[in-house]
PDB file of N, CA and C in Angstrom:
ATOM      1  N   UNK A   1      76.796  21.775 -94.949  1.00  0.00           N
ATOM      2  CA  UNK A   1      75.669  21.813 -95.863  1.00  0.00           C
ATOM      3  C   UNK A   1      76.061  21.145 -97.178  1.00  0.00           C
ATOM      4  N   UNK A   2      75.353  20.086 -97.793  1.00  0.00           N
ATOM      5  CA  UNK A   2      75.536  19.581 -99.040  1.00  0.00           C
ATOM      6  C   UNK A   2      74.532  20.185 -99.856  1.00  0.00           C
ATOM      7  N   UNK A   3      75.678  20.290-100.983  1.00  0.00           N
ATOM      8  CA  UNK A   3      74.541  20.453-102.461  1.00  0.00           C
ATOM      9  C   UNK A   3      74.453  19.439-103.050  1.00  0.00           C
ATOM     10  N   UNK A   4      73.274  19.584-103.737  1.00  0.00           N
ATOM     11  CA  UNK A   4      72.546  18.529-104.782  1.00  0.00           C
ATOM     12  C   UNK A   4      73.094  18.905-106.552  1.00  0.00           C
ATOM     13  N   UNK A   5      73.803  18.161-106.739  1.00  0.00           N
ATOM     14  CA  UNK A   5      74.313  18.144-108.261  1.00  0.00           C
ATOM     15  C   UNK A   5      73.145  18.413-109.489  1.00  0.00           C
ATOM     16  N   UNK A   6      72.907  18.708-110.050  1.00  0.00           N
ATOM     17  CA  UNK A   6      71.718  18.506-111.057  1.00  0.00           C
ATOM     18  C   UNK A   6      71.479  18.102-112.243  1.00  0.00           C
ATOM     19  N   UNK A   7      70.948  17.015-112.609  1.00  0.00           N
ATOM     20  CA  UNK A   7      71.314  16.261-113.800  1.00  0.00           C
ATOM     21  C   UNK A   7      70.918  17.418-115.209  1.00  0.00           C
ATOM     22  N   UNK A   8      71.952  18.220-115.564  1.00  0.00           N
ATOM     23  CA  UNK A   8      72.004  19.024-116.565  1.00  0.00           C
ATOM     24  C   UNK A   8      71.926  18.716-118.028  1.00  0.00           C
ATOM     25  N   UNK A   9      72.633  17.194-118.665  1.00  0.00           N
ATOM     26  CA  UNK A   9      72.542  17.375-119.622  1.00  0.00           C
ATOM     27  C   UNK A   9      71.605  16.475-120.337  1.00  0.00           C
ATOM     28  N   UNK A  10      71.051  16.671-121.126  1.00  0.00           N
ATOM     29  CA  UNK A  10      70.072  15.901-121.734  1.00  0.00           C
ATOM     30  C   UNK A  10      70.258  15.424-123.297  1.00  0.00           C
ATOM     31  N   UNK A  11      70.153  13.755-122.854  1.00  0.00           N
ATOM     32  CA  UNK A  11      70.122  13.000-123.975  1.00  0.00           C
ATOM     33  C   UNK A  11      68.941  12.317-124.605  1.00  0.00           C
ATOM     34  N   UNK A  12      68.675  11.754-126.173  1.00  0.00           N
ATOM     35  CA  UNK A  12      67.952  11.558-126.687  1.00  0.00           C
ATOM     36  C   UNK A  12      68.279   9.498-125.775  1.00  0.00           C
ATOM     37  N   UNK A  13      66.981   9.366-125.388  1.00  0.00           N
ATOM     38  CA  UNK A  13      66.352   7.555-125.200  1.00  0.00           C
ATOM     39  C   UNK A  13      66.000   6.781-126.318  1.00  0.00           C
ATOM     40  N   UNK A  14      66.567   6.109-126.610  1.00  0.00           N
ATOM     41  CA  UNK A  14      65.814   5.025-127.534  1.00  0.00           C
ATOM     42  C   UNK A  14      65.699   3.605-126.929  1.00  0.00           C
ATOM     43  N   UNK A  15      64.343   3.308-126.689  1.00  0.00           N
ATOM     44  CA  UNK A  15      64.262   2.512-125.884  1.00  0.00           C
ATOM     45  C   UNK A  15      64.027   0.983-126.764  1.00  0.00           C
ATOM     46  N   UNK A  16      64.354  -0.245-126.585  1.00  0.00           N
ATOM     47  CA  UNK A  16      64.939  -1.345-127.410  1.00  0.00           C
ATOM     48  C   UNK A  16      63.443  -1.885-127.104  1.00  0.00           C
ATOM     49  N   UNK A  17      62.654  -2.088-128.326  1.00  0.00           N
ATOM     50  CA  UNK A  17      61.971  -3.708-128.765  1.00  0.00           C
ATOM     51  C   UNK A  17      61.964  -4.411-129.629  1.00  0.00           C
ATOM     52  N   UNK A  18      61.808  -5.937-128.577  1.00  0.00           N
ATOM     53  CA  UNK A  18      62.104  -6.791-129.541  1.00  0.00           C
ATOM     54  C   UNK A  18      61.279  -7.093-130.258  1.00  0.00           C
ATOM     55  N   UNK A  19      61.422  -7.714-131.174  1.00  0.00           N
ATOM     56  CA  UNK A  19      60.620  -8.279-132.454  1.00  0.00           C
ATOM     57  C   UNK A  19      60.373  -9.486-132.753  1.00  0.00           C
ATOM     58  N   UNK A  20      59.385 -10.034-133.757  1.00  0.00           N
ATOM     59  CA  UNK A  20      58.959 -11.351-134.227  1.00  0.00           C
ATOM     60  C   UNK A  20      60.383 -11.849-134.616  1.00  0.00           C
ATOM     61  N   UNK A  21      60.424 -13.427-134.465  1.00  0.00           N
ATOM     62  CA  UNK A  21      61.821 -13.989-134.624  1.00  0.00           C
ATOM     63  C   UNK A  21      61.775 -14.135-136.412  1.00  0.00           C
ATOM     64  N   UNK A  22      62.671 -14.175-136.790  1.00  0.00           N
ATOM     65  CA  UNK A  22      62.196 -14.608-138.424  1.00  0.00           C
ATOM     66  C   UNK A  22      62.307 -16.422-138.305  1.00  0.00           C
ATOM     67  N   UNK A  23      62.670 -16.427-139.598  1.00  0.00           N
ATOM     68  CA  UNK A  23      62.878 -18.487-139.739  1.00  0.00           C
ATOM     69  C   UNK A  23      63.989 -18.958-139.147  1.00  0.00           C
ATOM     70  N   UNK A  24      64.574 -18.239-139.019  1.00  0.00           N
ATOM     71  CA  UNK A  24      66.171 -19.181-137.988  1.00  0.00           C
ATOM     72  C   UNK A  24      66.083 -19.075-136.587  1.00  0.00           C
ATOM     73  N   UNK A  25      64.359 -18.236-136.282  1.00  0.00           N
ATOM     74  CA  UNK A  25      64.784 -18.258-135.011  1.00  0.00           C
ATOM     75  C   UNK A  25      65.256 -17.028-133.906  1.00  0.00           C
ATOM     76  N   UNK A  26      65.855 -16.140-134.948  1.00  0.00           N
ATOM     77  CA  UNK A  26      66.376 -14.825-134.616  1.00  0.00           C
ATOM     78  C   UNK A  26      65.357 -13.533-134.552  1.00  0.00           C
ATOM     79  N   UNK A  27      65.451 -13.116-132.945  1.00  0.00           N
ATOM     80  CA  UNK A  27      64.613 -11.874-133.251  1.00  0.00           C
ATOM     81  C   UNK A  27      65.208 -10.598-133.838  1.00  0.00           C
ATOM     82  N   UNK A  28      63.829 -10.220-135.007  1.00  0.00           N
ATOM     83  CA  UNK A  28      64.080  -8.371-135.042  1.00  0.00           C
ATOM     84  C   UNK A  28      64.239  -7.676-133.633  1.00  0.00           C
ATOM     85  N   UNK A  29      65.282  -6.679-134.194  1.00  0.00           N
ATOM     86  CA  UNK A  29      64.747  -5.816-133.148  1.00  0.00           C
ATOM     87  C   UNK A  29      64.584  -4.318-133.651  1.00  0.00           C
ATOM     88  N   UNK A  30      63.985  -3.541-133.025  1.00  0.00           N
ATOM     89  CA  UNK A  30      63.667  -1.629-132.941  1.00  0.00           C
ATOM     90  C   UNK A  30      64.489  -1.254-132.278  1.00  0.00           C
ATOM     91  N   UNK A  31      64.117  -0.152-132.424  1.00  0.00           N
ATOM     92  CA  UNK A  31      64.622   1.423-131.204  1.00  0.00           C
ATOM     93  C   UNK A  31      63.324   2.300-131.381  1.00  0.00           C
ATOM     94  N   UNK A  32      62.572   2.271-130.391  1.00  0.00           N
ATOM     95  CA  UNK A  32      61.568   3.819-130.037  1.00  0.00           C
ATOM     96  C   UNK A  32      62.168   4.982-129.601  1.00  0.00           C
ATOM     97  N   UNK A  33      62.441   5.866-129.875  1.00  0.00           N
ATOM     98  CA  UNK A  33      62.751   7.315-129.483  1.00  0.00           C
ATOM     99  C   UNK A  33      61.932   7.620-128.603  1.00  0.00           C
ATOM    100  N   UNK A  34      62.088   7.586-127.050  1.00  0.00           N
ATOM    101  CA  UNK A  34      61.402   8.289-126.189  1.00  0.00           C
ATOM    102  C   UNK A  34      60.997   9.819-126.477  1.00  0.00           C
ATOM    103  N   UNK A  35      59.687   9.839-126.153  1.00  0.00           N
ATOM    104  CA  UNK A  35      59.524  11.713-126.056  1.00  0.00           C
ATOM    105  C   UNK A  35      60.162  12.543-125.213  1.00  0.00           C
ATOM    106  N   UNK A  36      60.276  12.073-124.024  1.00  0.00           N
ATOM    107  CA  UNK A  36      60.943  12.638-123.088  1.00  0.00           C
ATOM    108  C   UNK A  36      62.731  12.746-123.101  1.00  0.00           C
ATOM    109  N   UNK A  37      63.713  13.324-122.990  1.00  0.00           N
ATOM    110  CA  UNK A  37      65.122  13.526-122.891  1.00  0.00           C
ATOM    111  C   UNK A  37      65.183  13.102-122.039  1.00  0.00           C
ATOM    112  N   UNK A  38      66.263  12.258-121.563  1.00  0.00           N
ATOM    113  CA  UNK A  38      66.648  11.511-120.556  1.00  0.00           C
ATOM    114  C   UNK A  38      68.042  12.452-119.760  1.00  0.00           C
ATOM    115  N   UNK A  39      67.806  12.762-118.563  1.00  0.00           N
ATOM    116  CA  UNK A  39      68.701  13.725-118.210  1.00  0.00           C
ATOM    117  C   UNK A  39      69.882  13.079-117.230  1.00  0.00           C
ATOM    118  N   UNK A  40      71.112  13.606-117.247  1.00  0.00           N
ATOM    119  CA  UNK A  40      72.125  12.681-117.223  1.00  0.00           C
ATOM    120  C   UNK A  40      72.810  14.373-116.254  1.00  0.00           C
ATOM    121  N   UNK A  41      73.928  13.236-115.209  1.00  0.00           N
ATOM    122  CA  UNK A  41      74.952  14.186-114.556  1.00  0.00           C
ATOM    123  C   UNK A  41      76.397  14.634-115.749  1.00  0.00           C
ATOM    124  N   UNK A  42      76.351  13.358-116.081  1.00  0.00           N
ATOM    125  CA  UNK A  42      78.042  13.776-116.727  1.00  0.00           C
ATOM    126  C   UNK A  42      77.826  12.288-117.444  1.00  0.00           C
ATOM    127  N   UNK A  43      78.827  12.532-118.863  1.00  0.00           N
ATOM    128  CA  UNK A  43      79.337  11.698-120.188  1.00  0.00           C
ATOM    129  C   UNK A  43      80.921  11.607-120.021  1.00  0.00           C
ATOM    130  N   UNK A  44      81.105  10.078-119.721  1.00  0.00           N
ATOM    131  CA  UNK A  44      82.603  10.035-119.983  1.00  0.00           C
ATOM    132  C   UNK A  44      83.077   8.975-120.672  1.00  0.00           C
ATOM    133  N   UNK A  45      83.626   9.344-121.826  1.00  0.00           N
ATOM    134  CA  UNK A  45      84.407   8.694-122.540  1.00  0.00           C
ATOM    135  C   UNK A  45      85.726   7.774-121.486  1.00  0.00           C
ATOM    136  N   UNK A  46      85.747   6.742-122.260  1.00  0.00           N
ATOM    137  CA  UNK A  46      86.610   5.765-120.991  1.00  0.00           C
ATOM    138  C   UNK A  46      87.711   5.284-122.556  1.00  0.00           C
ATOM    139  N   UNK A  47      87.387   4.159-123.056  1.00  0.00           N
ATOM    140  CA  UNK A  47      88.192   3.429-123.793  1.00  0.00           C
ATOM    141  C   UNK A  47      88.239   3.837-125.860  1.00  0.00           C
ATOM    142  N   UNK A  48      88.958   3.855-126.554  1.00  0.00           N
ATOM    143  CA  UNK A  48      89.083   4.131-127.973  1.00  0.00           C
ATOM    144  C   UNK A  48      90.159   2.585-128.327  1.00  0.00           C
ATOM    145  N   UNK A  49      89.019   1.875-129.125  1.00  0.00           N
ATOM    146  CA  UNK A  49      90.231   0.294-128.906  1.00  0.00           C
ATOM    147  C   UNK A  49      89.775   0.222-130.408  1.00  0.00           C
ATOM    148  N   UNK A  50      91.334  -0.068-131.443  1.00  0.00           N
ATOM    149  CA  UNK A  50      91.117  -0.622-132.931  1.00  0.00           C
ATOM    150  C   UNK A  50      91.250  -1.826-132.694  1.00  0.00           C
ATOM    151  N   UNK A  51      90.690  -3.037-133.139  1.00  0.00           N
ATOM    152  CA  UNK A  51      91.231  -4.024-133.093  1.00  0.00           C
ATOM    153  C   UNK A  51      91.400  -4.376-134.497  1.00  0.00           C
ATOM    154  N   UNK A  52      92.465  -5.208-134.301  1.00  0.00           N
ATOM    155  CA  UNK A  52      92.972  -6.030-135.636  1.00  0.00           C
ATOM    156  C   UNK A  52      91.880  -6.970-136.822  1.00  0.00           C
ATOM    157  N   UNK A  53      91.572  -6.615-137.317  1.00  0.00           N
ATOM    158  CA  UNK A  53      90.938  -7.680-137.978  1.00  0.00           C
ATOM    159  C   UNK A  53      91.015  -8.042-139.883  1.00  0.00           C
ATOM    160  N   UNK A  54      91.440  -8.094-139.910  1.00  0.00           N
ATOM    161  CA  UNK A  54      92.056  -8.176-142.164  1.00  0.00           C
ATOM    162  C   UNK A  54      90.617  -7.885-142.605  1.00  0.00           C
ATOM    163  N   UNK A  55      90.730  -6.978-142.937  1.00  0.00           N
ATOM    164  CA  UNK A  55      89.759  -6.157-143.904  1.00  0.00           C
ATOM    165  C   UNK A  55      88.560  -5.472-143.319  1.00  0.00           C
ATOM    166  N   UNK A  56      88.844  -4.853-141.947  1.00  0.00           N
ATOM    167  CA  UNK A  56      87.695  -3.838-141.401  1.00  0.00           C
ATOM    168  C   UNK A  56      89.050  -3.279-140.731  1.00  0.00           C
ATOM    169  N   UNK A  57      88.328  -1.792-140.755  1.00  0.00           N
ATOM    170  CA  UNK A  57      88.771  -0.713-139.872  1.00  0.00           C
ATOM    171  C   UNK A  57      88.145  -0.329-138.580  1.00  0.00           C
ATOM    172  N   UNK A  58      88.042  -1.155-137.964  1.00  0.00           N
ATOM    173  CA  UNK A  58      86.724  -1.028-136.983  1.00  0.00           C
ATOM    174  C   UNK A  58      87.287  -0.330-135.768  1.00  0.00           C
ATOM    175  N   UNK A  59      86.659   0.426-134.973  1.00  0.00           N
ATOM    176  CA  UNK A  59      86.665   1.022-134.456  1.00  0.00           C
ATOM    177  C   UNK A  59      85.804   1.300-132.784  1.00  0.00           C
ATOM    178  N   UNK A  60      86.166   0.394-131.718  1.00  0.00           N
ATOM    179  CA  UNK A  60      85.154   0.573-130.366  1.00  0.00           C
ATOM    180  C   UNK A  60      85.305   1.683-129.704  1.00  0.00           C
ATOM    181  N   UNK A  61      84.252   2.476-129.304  1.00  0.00           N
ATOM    182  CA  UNK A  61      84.245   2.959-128.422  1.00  0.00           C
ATOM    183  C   UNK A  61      83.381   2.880-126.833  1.00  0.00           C
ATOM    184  N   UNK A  62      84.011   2.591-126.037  1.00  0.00           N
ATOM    185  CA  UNK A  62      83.121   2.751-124.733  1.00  0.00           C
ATOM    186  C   UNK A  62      83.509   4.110-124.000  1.00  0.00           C
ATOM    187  N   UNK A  63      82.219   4.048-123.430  1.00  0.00           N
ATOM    188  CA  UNK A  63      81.957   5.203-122.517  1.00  0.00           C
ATOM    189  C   UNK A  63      80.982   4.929-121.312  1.00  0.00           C
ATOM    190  N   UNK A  64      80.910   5.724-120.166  1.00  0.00           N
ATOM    191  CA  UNK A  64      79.814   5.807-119.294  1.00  0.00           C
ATOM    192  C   UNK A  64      79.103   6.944-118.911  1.00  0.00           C
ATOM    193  N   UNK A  65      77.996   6.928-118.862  1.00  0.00           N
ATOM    194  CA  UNK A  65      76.961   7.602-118.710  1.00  0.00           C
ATOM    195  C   UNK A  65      76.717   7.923-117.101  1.00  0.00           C
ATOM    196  N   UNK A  66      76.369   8.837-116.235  1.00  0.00           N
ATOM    197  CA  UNK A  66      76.248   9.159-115.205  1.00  0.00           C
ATOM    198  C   UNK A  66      74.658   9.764-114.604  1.00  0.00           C
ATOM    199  N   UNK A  67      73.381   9.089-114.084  1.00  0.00           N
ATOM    200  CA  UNK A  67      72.037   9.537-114.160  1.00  0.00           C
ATOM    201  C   UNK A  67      71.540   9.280-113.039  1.00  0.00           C
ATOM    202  N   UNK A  68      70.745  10.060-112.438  1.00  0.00           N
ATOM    203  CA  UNK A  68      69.827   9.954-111.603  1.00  0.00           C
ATOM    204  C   UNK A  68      69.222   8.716-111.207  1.00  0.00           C
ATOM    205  N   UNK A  69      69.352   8.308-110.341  1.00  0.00           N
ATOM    206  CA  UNK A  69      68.963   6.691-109.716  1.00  0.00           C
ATOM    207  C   UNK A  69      67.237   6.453-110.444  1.00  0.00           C
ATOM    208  N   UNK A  70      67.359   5.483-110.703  1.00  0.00           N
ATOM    209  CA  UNK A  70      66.233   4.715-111.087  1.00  0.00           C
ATOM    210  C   UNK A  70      65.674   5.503-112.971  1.00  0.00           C
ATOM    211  N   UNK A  71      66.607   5.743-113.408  1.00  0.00           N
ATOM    212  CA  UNK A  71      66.701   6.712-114.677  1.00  0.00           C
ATOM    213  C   UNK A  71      65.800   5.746-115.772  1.00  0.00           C
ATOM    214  N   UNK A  72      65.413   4.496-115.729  1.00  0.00           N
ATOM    215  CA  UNK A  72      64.505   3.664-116.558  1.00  0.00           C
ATOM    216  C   UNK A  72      65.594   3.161-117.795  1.00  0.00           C
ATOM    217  N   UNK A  73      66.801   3.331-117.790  1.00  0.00           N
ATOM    218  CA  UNK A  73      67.171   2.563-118.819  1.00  0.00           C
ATOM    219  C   UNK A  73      67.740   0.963-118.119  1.00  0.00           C
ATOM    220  N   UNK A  74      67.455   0.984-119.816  1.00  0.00           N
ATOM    221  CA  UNK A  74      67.366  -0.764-119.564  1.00  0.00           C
ATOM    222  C   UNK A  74      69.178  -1.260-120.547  1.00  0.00           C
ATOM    223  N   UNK A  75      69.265  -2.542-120.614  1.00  0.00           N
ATOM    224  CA  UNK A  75      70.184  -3.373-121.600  1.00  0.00           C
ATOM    225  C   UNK A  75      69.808  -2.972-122.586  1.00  0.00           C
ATOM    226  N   UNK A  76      70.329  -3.137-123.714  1.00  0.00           N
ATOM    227  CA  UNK A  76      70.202  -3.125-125.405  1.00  0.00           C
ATOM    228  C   UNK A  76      69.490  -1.768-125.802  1.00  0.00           C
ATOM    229  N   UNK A  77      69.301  -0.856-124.497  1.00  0.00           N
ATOM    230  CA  UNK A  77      68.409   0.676-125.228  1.00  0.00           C
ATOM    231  C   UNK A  77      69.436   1.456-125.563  1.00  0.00           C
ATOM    232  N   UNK A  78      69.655   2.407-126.274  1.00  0.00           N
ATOM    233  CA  UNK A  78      70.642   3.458-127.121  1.00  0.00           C
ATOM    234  C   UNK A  78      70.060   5.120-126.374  1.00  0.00           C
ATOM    235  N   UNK A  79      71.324   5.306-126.270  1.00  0.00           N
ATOM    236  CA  UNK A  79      71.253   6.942-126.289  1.00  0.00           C
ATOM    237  C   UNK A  79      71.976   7.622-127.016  1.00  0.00           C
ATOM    238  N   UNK A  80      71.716   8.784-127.603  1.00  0.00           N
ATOM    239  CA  UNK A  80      71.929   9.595-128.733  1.00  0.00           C
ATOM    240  C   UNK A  80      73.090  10.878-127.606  1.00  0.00           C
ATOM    241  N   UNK A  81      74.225  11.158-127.886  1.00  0.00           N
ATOM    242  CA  UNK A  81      75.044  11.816-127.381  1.00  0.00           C
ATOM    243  C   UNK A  81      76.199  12.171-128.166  1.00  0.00           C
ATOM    244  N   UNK A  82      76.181  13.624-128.747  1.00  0.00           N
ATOM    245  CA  UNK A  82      76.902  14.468-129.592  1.00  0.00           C
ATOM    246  C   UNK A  82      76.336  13.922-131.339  1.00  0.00           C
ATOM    247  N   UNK A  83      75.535  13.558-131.305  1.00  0.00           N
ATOM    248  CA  UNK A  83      75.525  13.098-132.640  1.00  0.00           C
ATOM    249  C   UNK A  83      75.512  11.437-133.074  1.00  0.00           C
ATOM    250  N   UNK A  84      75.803  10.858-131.777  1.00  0.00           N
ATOM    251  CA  UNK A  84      76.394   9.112-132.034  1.00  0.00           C
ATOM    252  C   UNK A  84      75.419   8.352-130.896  1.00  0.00           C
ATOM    253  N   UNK A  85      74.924   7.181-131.790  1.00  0.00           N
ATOM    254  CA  UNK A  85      74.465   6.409-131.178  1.00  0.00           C
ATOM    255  C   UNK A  85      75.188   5.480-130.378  1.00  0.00           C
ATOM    256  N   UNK A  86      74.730   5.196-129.057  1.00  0.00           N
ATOM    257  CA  UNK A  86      75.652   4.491-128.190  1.00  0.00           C
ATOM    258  C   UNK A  86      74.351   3.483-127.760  1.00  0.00           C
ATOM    259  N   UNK A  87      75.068   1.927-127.810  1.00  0.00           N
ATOM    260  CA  UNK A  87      74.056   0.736-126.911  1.00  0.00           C
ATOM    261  C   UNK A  87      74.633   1.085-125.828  1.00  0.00           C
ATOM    262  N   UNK A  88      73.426   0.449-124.858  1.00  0.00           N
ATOM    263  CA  UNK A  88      73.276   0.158-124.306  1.00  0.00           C
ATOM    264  C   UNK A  88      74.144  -1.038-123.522  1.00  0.00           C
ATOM    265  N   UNK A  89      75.390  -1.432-122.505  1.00  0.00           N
ATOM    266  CA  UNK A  89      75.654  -2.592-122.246  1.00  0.00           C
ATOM    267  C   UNK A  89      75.606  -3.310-120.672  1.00  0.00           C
ATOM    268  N   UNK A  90      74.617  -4.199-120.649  1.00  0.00           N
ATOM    269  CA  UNK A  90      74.141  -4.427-120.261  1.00  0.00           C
ATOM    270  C   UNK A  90      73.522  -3.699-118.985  1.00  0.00           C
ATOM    271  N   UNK A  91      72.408  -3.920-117.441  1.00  0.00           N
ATOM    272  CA  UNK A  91      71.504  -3.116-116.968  1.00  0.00           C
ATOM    273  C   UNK A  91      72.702  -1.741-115.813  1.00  0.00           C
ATOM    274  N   UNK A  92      71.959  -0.647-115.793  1.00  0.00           N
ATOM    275  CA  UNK A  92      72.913  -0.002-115.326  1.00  0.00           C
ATOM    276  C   UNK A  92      73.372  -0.563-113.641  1.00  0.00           C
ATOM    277  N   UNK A  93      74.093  -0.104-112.876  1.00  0.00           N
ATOM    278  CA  UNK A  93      74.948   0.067-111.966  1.00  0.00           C
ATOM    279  C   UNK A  93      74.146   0.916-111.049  1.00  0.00           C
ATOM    280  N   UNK A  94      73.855   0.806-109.553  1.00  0.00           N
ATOM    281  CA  UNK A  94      73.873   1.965-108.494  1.00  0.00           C
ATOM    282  C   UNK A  94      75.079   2.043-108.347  1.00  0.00           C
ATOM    283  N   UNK A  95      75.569   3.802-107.870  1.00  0.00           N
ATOM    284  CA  UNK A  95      76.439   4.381-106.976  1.00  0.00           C
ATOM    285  C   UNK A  95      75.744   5.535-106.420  1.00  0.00           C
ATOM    286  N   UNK A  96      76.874   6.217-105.531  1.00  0.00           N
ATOM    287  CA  UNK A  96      76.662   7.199-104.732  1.00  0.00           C
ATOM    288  C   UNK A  96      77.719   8.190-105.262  1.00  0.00           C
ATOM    289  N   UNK A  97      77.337   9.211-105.069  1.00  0.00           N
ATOM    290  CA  UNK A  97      78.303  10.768-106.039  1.00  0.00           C
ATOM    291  C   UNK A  97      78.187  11.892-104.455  1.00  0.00           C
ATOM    292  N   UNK A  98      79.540  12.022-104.066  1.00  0.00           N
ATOM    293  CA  UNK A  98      79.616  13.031-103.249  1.00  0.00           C
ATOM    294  C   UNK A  98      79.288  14.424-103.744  1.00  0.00           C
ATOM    295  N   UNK A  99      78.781  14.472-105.029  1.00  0.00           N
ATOM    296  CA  UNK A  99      78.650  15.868-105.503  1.00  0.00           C
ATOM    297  C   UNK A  99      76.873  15.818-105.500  1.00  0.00           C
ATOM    298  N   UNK A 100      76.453  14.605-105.138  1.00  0.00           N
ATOM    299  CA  UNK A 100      75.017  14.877-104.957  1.00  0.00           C
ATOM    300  C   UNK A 100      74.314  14.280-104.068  1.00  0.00           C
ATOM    301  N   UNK A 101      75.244  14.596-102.545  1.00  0.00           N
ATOM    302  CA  UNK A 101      74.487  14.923-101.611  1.00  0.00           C
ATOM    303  C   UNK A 101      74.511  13.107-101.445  1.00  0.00           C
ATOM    304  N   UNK A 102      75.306  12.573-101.629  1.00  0.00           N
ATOM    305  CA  UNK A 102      75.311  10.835-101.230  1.00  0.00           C
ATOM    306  C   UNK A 102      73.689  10.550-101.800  1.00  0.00           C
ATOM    307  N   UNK A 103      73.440  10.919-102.548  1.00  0.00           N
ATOM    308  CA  UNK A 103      72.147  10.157-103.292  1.00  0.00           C
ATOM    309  C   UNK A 103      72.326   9.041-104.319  1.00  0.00           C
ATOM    310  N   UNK A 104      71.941   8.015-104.687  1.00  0.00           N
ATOM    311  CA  UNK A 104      72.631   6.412-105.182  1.00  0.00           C
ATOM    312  C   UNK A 104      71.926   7.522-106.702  1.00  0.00           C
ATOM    313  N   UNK A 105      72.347   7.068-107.678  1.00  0.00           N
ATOM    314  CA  UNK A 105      72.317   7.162-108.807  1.00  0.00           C
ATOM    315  C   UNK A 105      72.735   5.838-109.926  1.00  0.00           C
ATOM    316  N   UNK A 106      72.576   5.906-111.328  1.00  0.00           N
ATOM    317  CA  UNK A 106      72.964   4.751-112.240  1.00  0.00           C
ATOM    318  C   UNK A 106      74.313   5.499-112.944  1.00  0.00           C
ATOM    319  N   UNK A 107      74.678   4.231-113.088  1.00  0.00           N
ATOM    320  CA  UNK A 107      76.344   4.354-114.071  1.00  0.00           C
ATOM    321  C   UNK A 107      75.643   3.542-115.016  1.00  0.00           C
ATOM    322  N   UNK A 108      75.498   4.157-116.292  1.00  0.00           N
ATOM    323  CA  UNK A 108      75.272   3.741-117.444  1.00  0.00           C
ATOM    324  C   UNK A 108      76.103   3.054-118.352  1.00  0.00           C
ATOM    325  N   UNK A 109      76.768   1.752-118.786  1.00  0.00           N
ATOM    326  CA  UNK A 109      78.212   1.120-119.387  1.00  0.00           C
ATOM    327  C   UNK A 109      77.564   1.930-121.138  1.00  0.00           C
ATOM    328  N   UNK A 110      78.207   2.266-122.130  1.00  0.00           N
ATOM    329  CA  UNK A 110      77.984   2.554-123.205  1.00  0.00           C
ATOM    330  C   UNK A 110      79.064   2.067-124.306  1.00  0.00           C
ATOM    331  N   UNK A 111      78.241   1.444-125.396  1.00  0.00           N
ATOM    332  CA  UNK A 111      79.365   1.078-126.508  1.00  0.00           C
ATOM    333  C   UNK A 111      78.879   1.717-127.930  1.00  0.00           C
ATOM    334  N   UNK A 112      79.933   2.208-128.604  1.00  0.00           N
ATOM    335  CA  UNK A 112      79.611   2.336-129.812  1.00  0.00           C
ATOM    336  C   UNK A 112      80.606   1.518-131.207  1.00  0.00           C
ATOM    337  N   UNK A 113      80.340   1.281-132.001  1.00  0.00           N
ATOM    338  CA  UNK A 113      81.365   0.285-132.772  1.00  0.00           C
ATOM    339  C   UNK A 113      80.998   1.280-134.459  1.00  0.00           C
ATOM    340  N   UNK A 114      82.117   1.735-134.383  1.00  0.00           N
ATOM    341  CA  UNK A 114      82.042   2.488-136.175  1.00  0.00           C
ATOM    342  C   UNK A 114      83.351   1.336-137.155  1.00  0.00           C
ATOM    343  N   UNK A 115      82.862   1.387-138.296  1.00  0.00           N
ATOM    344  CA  UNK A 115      83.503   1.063-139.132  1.00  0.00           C
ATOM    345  C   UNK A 115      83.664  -0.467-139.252  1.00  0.00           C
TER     346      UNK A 115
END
């Protein structure tokens, strides 16, 4: 008998539009805050990378996100998790999770860049 995992935790969606280009050409862009929480299996932190650069302290972080197949996120949309905004990088991933019953689900890539 298999069990079905249940996507428990819930994150804030901000879903990416784009905008009028200005004079160079370049589009604005938004973030809409979905109404709905976007519900997720599991958050995992993967990489913490400083890179070198003379006169920033900058700071990457990636992570991946773990959701229910066909979860509607897209490239360039943000999710809100512990407090920190994370993009979106680029469209998610199918897999399959033996903890839910071989059902395909999305692997979400996530970046955040402080400092």
């Amino acid at each position: 008998m298999r069990t079905r995992r249940r996507a428990a935790l819930a994150v804030s969606h901000h879903r990416y539009v784009p905008g009028e280009q200005d004079e160079l050409g370049i589009p604005s862009s938004s973030w809409v805050r979905l109404p709905d929480p976007l519900m997720i299996y599991e958050f995992e932190p993967v990489v913490v990378t400083e890179p070198a650069m003379n006169g920033h302290h900058r700071i990457i972080h990636t992570a991946r996100v773990y959701a229910p197949f066909s979860s509607g996120v897209r490239a360039r949309d943000r999710l809100e998790l512990a407090g920190k905004l994370y993009e979106v990088v680029g469209d998610p991933l199918q897999w399959s999770n033996r903890h839910s019953g071989y059902i395909a689900g999305d692997v979400i890539n996530l970046k955040l860049i402080e400092g």
